[in-house]
Protein backbone atom coordinates (compact mmCIF):
# COMPACT_ATOMS: atom_id res chain seq x y z
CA UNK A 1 -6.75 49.10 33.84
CA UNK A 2 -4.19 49.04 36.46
CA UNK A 3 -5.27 46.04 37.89
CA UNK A 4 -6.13 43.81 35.01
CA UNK A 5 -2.93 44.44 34.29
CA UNK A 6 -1.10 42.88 37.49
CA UNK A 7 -3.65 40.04 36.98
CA UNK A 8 -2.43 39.15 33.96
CA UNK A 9 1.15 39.74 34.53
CA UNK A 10 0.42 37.49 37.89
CA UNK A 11 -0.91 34.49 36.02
CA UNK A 12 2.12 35.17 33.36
CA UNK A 13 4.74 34.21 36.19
CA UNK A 14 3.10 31.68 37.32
CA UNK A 15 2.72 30.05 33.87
CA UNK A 16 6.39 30.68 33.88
CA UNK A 17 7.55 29.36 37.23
CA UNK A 18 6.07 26.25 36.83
CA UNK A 19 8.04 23.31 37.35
CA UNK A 20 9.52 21.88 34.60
CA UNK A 21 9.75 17.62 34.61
CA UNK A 22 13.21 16.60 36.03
CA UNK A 23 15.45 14.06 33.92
CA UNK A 24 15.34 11.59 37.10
CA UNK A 25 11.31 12.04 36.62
CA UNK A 26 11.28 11.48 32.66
CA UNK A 27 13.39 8.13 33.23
CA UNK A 28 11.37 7.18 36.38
CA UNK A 29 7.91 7.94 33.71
CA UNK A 30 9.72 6.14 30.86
CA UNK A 31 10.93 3.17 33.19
CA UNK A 32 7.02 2.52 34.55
CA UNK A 33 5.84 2.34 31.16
CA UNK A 34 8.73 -0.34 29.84
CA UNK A 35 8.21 -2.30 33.02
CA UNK A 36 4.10 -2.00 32.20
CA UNK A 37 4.51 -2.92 28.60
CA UNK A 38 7.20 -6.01 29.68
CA UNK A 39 4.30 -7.22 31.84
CA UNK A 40 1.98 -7.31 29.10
CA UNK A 41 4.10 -9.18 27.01
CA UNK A 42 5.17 -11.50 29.26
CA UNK A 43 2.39 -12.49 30.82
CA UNK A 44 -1.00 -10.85 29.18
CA UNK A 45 -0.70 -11.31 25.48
CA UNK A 46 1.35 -12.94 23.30
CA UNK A 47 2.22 -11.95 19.43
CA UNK A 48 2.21 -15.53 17.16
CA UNK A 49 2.65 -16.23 13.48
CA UNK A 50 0.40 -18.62 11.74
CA UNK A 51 2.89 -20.91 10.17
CA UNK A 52 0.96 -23.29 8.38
CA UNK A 53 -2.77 -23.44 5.94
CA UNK A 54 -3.90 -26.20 8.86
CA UNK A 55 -6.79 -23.56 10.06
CA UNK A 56 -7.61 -22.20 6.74
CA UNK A 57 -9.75 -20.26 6.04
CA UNK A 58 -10.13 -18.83 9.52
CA UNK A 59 -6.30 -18.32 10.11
CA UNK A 60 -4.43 -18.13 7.13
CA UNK A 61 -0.48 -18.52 6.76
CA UNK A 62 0.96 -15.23 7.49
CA UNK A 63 -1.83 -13.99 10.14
CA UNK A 64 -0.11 -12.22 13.31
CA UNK A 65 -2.56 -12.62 15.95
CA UNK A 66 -2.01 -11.78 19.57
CA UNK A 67 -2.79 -14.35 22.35
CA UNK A 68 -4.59 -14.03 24.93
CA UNK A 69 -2.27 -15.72 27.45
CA UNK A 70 -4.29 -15.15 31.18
CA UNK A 71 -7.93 -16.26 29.86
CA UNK A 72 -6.59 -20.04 29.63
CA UNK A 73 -3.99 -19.82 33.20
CA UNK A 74 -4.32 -21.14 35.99
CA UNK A 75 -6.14 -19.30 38.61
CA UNK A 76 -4.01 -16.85 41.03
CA UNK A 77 -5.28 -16.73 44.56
CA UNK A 78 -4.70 -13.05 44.41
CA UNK A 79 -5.27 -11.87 41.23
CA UNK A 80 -7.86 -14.41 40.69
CA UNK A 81 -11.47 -12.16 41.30
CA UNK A 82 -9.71 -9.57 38.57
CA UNK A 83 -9.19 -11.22 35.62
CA UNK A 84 -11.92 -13.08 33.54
CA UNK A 85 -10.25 -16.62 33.49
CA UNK A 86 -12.65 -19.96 32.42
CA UNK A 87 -12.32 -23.52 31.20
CA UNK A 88 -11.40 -24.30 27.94
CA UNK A 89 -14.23 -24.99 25.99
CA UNK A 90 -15.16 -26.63 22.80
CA UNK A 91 -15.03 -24.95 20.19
CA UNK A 92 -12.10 -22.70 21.40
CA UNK A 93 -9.08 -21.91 19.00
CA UNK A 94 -6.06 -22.20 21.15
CA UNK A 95 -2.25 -22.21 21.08
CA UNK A 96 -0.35 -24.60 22.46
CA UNK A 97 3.47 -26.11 22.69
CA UNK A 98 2.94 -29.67 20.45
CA UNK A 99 3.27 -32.82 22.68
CA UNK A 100 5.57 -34.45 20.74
CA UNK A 101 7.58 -31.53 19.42
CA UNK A 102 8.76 -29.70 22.28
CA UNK A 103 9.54 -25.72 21.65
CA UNK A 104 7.07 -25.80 18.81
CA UNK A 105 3.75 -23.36 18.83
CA UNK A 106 0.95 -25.13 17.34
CA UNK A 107 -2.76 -23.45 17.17
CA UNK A 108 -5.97 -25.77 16.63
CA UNK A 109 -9.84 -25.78 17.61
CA UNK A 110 -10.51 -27.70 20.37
CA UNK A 111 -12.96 -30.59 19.83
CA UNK A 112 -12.82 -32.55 22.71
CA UNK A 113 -12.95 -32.06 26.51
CA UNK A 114 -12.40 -34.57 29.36
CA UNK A 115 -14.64 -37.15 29.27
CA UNK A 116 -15.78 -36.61 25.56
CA UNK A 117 -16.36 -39.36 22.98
CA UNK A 118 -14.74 -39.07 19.78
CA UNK A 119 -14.83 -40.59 16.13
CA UNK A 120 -14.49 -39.65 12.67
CA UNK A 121 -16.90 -41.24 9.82
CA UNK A 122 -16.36 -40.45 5.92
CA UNK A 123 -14.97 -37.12 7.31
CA UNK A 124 -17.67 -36.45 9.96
CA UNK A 125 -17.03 -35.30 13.30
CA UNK A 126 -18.63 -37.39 15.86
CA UNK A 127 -18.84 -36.22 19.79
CA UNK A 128 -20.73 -38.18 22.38
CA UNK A 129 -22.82 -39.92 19.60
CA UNK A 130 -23.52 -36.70 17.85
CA UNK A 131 -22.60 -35.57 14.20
CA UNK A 132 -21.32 -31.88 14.67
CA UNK A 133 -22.22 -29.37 12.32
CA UNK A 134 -18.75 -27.08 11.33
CA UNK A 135 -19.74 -24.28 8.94
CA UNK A 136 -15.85 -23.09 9.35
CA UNK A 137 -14.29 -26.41 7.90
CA UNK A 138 -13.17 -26.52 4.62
CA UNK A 139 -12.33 -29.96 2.63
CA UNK A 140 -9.29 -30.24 0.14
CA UNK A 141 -10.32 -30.77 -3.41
CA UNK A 142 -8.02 -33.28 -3.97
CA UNK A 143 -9.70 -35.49 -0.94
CA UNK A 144 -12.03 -37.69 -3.01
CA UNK A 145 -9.20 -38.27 -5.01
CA UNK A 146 -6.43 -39.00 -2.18
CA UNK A 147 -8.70 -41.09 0.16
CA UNK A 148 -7.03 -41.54 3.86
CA UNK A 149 -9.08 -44.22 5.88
CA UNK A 150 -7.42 -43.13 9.03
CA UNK A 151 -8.08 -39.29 8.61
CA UNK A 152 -11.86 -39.82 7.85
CA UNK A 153 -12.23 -43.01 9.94
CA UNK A 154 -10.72 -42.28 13.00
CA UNK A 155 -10.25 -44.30 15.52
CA UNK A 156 -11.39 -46.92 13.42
CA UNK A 157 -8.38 -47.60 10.52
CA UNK A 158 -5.18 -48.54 13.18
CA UNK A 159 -2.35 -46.18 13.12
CA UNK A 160 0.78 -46.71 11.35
CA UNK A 161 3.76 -44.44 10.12
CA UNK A 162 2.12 -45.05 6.73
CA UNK A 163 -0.72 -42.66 7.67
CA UNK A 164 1.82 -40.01 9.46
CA UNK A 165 1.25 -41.06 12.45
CA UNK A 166 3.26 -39.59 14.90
CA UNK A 167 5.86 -42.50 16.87
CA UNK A 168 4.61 -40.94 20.66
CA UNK A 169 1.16 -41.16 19.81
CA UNK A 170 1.04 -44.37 17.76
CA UNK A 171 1.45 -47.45 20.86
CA UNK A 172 -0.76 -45.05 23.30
CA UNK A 173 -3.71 -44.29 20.69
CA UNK A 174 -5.45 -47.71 21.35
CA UNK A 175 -5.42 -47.04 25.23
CA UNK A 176 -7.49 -44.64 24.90
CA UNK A 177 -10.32 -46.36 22.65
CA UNK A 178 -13.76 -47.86 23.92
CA UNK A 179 -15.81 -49.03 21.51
CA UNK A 180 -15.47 -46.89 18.09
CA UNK A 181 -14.63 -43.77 20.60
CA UNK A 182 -11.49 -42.04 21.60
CA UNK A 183 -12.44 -41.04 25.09
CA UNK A 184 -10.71 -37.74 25.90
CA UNK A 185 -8.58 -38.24 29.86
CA UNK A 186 -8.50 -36.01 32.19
CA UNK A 187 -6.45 -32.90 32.11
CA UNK A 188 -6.37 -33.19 28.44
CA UNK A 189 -7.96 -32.05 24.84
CA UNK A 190 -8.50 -33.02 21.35
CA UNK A 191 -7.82 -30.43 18.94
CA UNK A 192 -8.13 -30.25 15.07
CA UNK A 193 -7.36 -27.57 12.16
CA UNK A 194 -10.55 -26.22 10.64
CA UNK A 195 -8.70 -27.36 7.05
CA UNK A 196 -9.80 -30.85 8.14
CA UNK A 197 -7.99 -32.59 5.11
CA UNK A 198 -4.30 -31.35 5.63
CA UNK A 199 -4.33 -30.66 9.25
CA UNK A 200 -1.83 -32.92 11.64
CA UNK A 201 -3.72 -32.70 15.12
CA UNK A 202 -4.90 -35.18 17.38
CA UNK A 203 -5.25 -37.66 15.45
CA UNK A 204 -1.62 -37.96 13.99
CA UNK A 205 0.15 -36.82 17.88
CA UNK A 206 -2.74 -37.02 20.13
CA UNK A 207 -3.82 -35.31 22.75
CA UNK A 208 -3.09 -31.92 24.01
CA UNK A 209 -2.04 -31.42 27.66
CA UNK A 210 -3.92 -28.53 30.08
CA UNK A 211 -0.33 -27.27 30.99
CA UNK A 212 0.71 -27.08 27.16
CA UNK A 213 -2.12 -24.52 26.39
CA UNK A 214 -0.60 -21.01 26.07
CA UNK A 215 -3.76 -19.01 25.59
CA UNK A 216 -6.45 -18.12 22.41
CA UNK A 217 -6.48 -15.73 19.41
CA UNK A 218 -7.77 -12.69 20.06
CA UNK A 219 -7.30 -10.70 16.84
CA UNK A 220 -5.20 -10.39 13.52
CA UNK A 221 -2.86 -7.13 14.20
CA UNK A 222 -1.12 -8.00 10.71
CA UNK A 223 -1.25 -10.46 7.86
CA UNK A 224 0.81 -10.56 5.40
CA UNK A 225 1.15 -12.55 2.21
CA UNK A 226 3.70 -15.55 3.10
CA UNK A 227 4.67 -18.69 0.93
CA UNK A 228 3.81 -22.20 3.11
CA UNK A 229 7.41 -23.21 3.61
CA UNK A 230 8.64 -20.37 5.24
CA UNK A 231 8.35 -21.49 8.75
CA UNK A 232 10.79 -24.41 7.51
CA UNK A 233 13.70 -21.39 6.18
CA UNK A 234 15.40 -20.79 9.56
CA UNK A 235 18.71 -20.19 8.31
CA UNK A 236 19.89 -16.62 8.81
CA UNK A 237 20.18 -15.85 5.22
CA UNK A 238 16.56 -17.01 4.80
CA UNK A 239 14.93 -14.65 7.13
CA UNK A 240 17.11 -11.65 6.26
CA UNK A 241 16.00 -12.43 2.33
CA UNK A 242 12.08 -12.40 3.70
CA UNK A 243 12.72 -9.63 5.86
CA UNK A 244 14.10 -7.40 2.64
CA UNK A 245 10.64 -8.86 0.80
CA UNK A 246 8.45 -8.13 3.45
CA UNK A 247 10.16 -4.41 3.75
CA UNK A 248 10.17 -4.22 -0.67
CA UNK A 249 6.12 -5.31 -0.54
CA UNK A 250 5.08 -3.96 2.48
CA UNK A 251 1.91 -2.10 1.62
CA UNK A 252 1.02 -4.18 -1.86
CA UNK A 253 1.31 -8.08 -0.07
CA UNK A 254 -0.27 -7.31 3.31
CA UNK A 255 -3.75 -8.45 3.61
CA UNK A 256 -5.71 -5.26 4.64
CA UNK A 257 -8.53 -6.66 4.79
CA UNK A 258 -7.74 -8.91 7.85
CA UNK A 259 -6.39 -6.50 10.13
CA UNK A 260 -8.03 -6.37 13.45
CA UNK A 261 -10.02 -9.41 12.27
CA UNK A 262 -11.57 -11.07 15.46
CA UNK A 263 -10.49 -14.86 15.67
CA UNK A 264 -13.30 -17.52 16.16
């Protein structure tokens, strides 16, 4: 009885005297995992509001998503057999900065590669001579009624401010035509919203350049309820008055349903 008794009064003190974490070792912990989660931000993923209905229904106004901002980079020599980088692809929903709106984050599918043939006819997607079938595109019903030759018969209806044409893209469209084709340069995409009837894309401000490309969609983290304008309100008073709203309806105007939704 003795003994189990300095056994257990042994282990006691040792229990006791063990070191206890130092404050210079809680900041040193603390300051890894700020610098960790800093690098992730920065340069892994990406958080980005859907501002606009232009890739309805698969990305509605309101839908946080985080980016995927390494898939898309260029390759590092050193980091390069690590991380799963590739070509962009068709198909792909990406973010990008707009060519002819610098500091603005637009997102769109990409259609077109290098080298790709492009045309629109009565609303049908054309690619290297071949009608594409798009079970996530959805047409305004107020398209038969609103006809646009240039959306729906593009390249084929010249582009003029008329048909919101964009002034940068307007003199260099036709430089890019052969035959009833946009051709697609190098080093370059075509992108357009799944909403195919409201969406300003490549055919309004052309084409999207490989360094513009900030990465693709991953997942929703949040979406929340948000009127279409809102990414027009910048002024202070604006945001603090949707910031109270969002705060006030919270739990009964975010979209459950779509959290963690996978983008594609």
């Amino acid at each position: 009885m003795i003994t189990v008794a300095k056994k257990d009064s042994k282990a006691k003190n040792d229990v006791e005297e063990k070191p206890h974490e130092t404050t210079v070792e809680f900041l040193s912990s603390l300051a890894a995992v700020l610098v960790t989660g800093l690098f992730i931000i920065t340069f892994v993923v990406q958080a980005f509001e859907i501002p606009s209905s232009s890739m309805e229904n698969t990305l509605l106004i309101g839908d946080h998503v985080f980016v995927n901002r390494i898939q898309f980079a260029p390759k590092s020599s050193w980091m390069g057999p690590l991380l799963p980088y590739r070509e962009v692809h068709r198909g792909d929903i990406v973010v990008f900065l707009a060519p002819c709106e610098p500091g603005l984050y637009v997102v769109k599918r990409i259609m077109g590669v290098p080298g790709d043939h492009i045309h629109l006819r009565n609303g049908v997607v054309y690619r290297n001579g071949e009608a594409l079938k798009e079970p996530y595109v959805i047409h305004s019903q107020d398209a038969a009624s609103f006809p646009n030759p240039y959306r729906d018969n593009f390249p084929a209806v010249p582009p003029s401010e008329s048909y919101n044409v964009y002034p940068c893209w307007e003199p260099e469209l036709p430089t890019h035509i052969q035959g009833d084709d946009l051709v697609v340069p190098p080093g370059h995409f075509f992108g357009m919203g799944d909403n195919r009837d409201v969406s300003l894309d490549s055919r309004y401000w052309g084409f999207i350049p490989q360094e513009n490309v900030i990465g693709r969609p991953m997942f929703i983290y949040w979406s929340f309820e948000t009127p279409g304008d809102q990414y027009r309100k910048t002024d202070f008073g604006d945001r603090i008055g949707f910031l109270a709203h969002v705060v006030l309806h919270f739990f009964d105007e975010t979209r459950w349903r779509r959290t963690l939704r996978v983008v594609r």
